[in-house]
Protein backbone atom coordinates (compact mmCIF):
# COMPACT_ATOMS: atom_id res chain seq x y z
CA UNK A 1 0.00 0.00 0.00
CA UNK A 2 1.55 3.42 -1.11
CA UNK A 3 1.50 5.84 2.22
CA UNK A 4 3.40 9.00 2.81
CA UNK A 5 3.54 7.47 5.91
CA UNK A 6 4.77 4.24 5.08
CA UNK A 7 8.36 3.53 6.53
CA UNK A 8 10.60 1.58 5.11
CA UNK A 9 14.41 1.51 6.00
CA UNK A 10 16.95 3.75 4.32
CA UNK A 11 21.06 3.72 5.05
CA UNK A 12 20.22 7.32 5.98
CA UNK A 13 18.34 6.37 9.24
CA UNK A 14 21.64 4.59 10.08
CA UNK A 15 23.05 5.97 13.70
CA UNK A 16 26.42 3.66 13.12
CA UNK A 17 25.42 1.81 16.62
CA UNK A 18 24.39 -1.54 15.14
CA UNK A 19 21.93 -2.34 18.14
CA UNK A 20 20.03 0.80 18.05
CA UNK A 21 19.86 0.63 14.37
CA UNK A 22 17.88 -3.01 14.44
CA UNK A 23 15.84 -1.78 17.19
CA UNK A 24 15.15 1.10 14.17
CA UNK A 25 14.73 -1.58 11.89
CA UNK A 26 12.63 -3.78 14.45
CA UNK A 27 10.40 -1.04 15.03
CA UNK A 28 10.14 -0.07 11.63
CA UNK A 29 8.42 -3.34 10.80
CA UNK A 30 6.31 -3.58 13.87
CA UNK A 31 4.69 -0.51 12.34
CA UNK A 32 4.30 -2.04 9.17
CA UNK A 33 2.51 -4.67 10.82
CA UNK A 34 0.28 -2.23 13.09
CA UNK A 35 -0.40 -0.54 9.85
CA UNK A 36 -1.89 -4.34 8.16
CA UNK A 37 -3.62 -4.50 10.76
CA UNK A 38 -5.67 -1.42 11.23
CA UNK A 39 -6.35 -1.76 7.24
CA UNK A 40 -7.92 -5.42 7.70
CA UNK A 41 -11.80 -5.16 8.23
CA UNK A 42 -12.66 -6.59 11.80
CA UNK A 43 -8.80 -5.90 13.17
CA UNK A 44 -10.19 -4.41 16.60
CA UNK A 45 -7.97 -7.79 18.54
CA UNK A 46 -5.17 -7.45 15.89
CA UNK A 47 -4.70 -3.62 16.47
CA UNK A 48 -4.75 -3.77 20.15
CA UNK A 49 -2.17 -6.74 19.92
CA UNK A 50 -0.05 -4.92 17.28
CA UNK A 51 -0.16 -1.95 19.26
CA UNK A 52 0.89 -3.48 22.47
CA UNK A 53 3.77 -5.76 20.85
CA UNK A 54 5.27 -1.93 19.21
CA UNK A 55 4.86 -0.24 22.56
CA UNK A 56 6.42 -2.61 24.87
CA UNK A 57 9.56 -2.98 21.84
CA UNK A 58 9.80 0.91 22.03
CA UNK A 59 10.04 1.26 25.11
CA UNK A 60 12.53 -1.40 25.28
CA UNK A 61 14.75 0.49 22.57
CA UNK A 62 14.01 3.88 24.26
CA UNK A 63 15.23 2.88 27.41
CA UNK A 64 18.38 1.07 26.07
CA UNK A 65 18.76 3.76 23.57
CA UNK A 66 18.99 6.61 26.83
CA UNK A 67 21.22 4.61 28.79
CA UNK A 68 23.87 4.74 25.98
CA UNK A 69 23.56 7.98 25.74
CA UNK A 70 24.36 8.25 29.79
CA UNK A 71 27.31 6.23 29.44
CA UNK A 72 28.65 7.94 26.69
CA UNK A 73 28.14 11.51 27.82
CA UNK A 74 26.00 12.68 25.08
CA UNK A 75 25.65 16.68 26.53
CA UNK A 76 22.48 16.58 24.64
CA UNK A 77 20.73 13.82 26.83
CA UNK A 78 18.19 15.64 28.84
CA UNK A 79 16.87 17.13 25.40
CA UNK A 80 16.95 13.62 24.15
CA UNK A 81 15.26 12.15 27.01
CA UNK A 82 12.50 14.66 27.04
CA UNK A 83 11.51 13.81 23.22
CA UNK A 84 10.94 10.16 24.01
CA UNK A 85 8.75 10.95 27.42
CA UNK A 86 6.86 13.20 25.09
CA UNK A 87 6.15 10.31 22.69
CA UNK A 88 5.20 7.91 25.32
CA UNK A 89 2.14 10.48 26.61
CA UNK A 90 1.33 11.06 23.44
CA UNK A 91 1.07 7.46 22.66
CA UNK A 92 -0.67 6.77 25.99
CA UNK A 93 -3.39 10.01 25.29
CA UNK A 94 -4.21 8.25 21.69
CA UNK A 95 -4.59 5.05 22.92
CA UNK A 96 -6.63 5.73 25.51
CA UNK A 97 -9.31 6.41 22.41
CA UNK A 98 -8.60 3.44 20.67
CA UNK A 99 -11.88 2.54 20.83
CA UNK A 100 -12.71 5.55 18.31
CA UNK A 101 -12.37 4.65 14.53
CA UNK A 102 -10.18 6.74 13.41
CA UNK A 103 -7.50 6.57 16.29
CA UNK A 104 -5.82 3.23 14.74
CA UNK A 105 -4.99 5.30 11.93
CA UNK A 106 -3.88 8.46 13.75
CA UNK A 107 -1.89 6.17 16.07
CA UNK A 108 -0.38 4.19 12.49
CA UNK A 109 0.27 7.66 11.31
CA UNK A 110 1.83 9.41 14.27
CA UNK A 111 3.90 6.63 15.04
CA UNK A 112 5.59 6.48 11.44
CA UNK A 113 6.23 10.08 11.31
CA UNK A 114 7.57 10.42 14.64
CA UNK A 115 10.28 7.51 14.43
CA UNK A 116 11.14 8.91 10.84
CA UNK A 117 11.74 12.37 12.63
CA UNK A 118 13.13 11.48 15.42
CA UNK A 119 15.77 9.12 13.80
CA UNK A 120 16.47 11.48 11.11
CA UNK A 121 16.72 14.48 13.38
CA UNK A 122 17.81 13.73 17.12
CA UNK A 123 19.14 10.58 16.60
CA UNK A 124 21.58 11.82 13.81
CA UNK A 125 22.99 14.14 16.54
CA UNK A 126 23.89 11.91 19.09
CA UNK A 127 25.46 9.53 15.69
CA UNK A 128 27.31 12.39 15.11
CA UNK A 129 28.50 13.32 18.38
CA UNK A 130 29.76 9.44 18.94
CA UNK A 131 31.45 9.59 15.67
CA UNK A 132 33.07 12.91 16.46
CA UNK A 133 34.37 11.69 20.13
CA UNK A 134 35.74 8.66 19.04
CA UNK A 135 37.94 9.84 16.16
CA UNK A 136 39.56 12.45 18.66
């Protein structure tokens, strides 16, 4: 299905930690899947599974992702930190009205823009600031 928010995975959403970048991956396909499911009539089960399986991955990958950055004195962390606990309430306040229609879509669609942001913006910094340290 052709989506502007359709993710698929691009070298450029590489961060050069290989980890975090098949957690990307990981969660790149667990939207894909979320996304199947909301389109398939009848998906009410499959969304809330879908939806649970991405969330508890994410947060998995979030956490793991901010401890990194602890160890390896990223001096952007706090900013870093405060991006992802804005994602989880916003993820919490949408599916809290899952049972509404059009959430699953809103949810399909927030969650595929916000990864492809967030990797492409704040997670290229911290890439680059690991790169630049360790060549000094």
């Amino acid at each position: 299905m052709s989506d502007v928010h359709q993710l698929e995975w691009k070298e450029e959403y590489s961060v050069h930690v290989p980890k975090l970048d098949d957690d990307h991956r990981q969660i790149f396909e667990l939207i894909k899947e979320l996304r199947e499911c909301v389109y398939r009539p009848g998906n009410d089960r499959l969304v809330s599974e879908a939806l649970k399986k991405i969330n508890q991955y994410a947060l998995l990958h979030l956490q793991r992702e901010e401890l990194l950055l602890r160890i390896r004195g990223y001096p952007g962390y706090a900013g870093h930190k405060a991006e992802h606990d804005t994602y989880l309430s916003k993820v919490a306040a949408l599916q809290a009205n899952l049972e509404r229609r059009d959430i699953a879509i809103r949810i399909v669609n927030f969650l595929s823009e916000w990864w492809r942001e967030h990797i492409l913006t704040s997670d290229q910094q911290y890439s680059r600031y690991f790169i630049h340290t360790s060549t000094q």
